[in-house]
Protein backbone atom coordinates (compact mmCIF):
# COMPACT_ATOMS: atom_id res chain seq x y z
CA UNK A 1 14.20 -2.87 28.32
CA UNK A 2 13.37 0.81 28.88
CA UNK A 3 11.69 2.24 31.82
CA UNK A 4 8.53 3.46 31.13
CA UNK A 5 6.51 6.33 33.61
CA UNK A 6 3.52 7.50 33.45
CA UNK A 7 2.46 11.55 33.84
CA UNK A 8 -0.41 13.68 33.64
CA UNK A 9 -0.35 16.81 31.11
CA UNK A 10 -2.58 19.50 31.95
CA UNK A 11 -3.04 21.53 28.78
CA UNK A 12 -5.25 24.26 30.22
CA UNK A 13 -7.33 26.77 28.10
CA UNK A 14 -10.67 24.82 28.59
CA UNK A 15 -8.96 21.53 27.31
CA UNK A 16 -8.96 18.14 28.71
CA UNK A 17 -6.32 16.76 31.38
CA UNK A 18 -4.34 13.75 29.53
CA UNK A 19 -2.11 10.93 30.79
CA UNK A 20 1.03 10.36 29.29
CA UNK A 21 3.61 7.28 29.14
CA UNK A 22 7.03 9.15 28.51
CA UNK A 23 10.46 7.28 27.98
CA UNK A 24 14.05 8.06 27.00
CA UNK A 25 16.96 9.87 28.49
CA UNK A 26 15.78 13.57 30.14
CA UNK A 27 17.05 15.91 28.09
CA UNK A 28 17.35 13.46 24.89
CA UNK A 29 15.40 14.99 22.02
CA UNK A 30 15.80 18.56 22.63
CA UNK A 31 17.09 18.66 18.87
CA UNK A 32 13.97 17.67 17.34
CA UNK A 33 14.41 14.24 17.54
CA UNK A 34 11.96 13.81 20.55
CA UNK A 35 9.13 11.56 19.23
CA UNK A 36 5.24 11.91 20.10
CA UNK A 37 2.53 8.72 19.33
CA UNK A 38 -0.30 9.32 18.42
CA UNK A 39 -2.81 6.14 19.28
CA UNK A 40 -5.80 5.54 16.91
CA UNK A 41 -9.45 4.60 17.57
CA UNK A 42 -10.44 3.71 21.23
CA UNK A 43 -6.92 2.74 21.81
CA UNK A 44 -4.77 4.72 24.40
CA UNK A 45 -0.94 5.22 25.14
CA UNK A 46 -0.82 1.18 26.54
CA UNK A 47 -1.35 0.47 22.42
CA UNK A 48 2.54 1.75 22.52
CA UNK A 49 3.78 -0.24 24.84
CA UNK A 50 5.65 -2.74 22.25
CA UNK A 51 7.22 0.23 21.20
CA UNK A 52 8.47 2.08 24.38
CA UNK A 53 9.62 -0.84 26.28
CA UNK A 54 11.87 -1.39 23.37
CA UNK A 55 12.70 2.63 23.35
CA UNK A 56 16.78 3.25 22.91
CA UNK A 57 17.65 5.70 25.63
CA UNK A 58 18.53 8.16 22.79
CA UNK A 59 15.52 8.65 21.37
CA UNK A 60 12.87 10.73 23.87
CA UNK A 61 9.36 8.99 23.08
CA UNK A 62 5.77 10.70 24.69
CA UNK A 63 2.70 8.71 24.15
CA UNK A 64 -0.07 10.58 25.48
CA UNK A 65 -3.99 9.18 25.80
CA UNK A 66 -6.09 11.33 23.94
CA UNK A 67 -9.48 12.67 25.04
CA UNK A 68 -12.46 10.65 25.88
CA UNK A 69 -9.67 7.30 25.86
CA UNK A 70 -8.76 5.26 28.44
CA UNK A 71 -7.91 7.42 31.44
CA UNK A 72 -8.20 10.89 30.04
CA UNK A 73 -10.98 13.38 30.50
CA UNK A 74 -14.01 12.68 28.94
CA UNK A 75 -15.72 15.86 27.51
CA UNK A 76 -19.20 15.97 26.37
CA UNK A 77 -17.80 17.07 23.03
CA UNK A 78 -14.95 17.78 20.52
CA UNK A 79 -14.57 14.52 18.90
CA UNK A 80 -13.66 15.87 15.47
CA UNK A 81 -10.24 15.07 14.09
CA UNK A 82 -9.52 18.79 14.37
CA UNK A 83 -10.41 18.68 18.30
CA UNK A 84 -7.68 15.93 17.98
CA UNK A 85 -5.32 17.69 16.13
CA UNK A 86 -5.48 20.68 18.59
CA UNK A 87 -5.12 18.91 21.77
CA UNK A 88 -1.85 17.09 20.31
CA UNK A 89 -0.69 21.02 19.65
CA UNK A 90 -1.16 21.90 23.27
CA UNK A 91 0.21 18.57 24.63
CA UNK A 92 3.30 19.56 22.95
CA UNK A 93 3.32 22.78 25.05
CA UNK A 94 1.71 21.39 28.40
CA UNK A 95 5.34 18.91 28.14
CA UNK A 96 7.87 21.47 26.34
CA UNK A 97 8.36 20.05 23.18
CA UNK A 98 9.37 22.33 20.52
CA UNK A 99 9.55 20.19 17.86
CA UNK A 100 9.17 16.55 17.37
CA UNK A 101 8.65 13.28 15.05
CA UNK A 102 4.92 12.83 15.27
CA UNK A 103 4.36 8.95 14.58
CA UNK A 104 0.84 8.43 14.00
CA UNK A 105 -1.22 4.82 14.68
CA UNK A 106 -4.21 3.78 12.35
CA UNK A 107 -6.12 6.48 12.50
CA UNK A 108 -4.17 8.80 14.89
CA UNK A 109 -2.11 9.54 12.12
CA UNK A 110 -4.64 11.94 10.89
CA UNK A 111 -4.38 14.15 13.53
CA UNK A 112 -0.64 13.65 13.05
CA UNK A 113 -0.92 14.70 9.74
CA UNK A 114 -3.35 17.52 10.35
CA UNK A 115 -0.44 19.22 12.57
CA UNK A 116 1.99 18.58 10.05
CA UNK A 117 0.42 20.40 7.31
CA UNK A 118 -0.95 22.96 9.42
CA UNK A 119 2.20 23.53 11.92
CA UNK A 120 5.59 22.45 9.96
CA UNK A 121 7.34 24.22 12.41
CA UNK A 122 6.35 21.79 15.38
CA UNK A 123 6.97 18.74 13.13
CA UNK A 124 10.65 17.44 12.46
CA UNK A 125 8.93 14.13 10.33
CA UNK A 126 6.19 12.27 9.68
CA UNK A 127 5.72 8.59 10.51
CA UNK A 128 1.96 7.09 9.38
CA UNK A 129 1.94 2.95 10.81
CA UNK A 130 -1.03 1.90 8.88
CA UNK A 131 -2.94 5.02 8.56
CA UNK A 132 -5.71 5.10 6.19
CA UNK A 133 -6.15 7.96 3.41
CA UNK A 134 -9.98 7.71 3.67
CA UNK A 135 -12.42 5.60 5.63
CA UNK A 136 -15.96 6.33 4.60
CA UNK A 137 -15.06 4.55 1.12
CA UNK A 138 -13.96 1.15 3.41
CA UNK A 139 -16.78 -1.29 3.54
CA UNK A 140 -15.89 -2.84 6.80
CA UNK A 141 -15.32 0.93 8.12
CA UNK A 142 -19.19 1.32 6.82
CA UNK A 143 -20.28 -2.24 8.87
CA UNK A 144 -18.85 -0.90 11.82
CA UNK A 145 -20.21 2.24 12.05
CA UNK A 146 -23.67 0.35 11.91
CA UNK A 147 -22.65 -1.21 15.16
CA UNK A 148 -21.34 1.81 16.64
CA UNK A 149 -24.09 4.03 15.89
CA UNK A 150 -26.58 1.69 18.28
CA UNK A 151 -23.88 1.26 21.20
CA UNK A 152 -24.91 1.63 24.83
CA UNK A 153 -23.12 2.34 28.28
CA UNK A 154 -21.20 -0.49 28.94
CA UNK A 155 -19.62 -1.41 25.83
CA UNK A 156 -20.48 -5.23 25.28
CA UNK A 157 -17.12 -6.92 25.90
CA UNK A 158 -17.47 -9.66 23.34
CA UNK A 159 -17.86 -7.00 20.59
CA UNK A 160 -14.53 -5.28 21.81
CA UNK A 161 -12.45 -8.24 21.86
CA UNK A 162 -13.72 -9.20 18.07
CA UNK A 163 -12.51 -5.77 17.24
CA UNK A 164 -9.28 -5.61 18.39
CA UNK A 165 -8.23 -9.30 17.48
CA UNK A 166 -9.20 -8.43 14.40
CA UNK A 167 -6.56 -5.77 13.55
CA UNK A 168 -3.31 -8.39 13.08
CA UNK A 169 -2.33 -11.15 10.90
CA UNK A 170 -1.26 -13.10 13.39
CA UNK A 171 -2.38 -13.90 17.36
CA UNK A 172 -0.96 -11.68 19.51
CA UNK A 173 -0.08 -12.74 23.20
CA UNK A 174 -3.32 -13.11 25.61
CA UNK A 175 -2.12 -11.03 28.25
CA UNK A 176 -1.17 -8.10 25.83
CA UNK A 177 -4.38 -8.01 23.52
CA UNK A 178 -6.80 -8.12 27.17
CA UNK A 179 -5.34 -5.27 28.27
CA UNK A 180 -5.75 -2.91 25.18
CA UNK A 181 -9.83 -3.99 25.21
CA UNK A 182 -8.95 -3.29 28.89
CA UNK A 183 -8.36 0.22 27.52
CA UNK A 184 -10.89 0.04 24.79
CA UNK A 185 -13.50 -0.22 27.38
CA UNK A 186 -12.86 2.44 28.89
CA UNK A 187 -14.17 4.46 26.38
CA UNK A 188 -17.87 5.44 26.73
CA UNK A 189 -20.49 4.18 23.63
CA UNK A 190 -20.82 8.17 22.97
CA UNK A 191 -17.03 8.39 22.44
CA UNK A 192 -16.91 5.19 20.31
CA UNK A 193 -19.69 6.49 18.24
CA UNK A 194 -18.84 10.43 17.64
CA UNK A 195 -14.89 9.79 17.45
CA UNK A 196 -16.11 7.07 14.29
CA UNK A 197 -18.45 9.69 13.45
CA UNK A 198 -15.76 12.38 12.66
CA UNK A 199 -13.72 10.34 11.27
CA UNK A 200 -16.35 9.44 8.45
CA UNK A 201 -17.97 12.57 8.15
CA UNK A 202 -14.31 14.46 7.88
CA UNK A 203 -13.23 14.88 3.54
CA UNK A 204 -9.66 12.66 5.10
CA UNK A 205 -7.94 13.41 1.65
CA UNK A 206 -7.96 17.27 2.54
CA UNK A 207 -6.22 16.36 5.60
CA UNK A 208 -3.44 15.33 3.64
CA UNK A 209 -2.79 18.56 1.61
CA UNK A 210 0.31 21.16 2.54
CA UNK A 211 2.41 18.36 4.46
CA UNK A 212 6.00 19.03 3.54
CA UNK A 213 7.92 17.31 5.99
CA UNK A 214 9.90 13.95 5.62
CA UNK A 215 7.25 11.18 5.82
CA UNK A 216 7.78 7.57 6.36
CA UNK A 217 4.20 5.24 5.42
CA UNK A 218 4.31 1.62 6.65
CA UNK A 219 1.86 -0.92 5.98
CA UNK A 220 1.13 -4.49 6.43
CA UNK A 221 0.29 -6.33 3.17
CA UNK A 222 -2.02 -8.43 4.89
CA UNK A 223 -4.11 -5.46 6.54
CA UNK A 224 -7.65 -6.63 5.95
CA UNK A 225 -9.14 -2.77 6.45
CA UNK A 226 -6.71 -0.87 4.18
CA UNK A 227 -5.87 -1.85 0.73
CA UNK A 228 -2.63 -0.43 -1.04
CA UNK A 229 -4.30 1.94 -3.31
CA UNK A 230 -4.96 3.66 -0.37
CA UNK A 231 -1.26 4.02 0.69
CA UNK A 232 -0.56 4.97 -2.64
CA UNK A 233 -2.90 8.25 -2.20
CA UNK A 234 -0.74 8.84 0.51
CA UNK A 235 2.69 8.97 -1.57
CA UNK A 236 0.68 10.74 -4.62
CA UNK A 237 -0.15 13.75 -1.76
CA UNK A 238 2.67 14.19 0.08
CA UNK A 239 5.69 14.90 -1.90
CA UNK A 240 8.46 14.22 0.53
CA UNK A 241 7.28 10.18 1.14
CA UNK A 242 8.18 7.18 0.80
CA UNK A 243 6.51 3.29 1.17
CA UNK A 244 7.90 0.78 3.31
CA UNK A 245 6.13 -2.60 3.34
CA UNK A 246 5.78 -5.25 5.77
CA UNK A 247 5.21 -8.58 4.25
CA UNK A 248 2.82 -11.21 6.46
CA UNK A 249 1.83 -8.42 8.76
CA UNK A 250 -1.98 -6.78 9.47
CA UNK A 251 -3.29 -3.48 10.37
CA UNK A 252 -1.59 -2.76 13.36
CA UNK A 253 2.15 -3.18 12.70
CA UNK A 254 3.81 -2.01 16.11
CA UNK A 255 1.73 -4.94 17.44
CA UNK A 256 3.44 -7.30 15.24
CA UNK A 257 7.14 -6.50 14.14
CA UNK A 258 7.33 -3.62 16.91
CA UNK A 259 11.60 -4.52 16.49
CA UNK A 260 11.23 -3.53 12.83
CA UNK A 261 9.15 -0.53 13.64
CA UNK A 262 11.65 0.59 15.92
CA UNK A 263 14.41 -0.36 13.63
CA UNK A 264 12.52 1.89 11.03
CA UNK A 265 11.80 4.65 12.95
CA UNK A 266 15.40 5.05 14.66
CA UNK A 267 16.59 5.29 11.29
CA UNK A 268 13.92 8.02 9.83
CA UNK A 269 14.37 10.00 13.57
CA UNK A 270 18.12 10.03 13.36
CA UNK A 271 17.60 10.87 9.40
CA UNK A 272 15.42 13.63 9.80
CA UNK A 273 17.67 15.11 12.71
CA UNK A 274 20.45 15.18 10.02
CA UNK A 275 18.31 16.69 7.64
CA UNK A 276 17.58 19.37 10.20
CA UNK A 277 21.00 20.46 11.26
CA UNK A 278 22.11 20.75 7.81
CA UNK A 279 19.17 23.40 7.07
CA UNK A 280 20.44 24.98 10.08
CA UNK A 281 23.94 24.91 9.23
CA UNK A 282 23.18 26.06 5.25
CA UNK A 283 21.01 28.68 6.38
């Protein structure tokens, strides 16, 4: 079981102050094989926690809350998936990473994406755990945003817990699942609504152009928001992908097979490392 601590990354410039979970052997990763997750929609770095409690010391894993979630600051703006995209950019700095494995959750992997195609050099792979290639073509993404759009300060509970059972196949443990609408909560109804609102009023597919790393795409076949057409735009876009496919699992796969996740994403890491110091050595 690895240790798991919790920081605070101040990334300066105007930008918001985020926590951080952060396990792994210090100095592990300084090849590129250090690993940053990106959390999706209300969620923040707790969302993880399957993951990094099951972290091999080898592998140097940063999970930082992103702005307006859970415990980080809360701006009055910059909700777009570019504000996203930006702040994962100067988290990277604010913590010393030079390069990494960004590993993006449901809809964090578009700002995982958007730094890939934009900043290659900051991006050693690609991993996308049930990431959608669009949403405002999903007609449960379109029911929810009628919700959203009317929320008020606080956040009804019962709405939050319907939400996030929702995302699996199967129950997930009581204790687990309270604390991530815990964390969902914590999100103000103006940061529910404009983070859903750039997310549907962003052209997704663009975001997906000009990403030439390694890229992994998991998916649950029993995901009830995404079907596999959509992960099938993904592999059509990005050249250097491939499809793995999780049979009996939902949306949210490093809820429900976090071992194979891991087991996946050791694999593509210590691939992509590989990769990497052969460039080097051919260069």
């Amino acid at each position: 079981m690895a240790a798991i601590s919790v920081h605070t990354a101040v990334l300066g410039g105007g930008r918001p102050t985020l926590p951080y979970a952060e396990t792994g052997r210090p100095g592990a990763g300084r090849d590129g094989t250090a690993i940053v997750l990106v959390h999706g929609y209300v969620d923040s770095w707790w969302t993880f926690e399957p993951l990094l409690r099951r972290m091999p010391a080898a592998l140097h894993a940063y999970a930082p809350t992103q702005r307006g979630h859970g415990d980080a600051d809360k701006p009055l703006d910059g909700y777009l998936p570019d504000d996203f995209a930006e702040d994962l950019i100067a988290f990277m700095d604010a913590v010393d990473i030079e390069r990494a494995v960004l590993v993006g959750g449901s809809s964090g992997g578009v700002q995982a994406r958007i730094v890939a195609g934009r900043r290659p050099d900051r991006v050693a792979g690609l991993v996308l755990l049930g990431v959608p290639a669009a949403l405002a073509d999903k007609p449960g993404v379109a029911e929810l945003w009628e919700t959203v759009r009317k929320l008020e300060d606080p956040v009804d509970r019962a709405f939050v817990e319907a939400f996030a059972s929702g995302m699996t196949a199967s129950p997930m443990g009581r204790g687990f699942l309270q604390t991530v609408i815990d964390e969902n909560l914590k999100a103000p109804a103006r940061v529910w609504r404009e983070t859903l609102r750039g997310l549907l009023e962003t052209d997704l597919r663009a975001t997906l152009r000009g990403i030439l790393v390694p890229t992994l795409v998991v998916w649950g076949d029993r995901d009830r928001l995404l079907p596999p057409e959509d992960q099938r735009t993904i592999l059509d876009a990005v050249p250097d992908s491939r499809l793995l496919v999780y049979e009996g699992v939902g949306h949210v796969v490093y809820w429900e097979a976090p071992d194979r996740v891991l087991r996946d994403l050791t694999a593509f890491t210590t691939s992509t490392a590989t990769r990497s110091a052969s460039t080097v050595d051919g260069a």
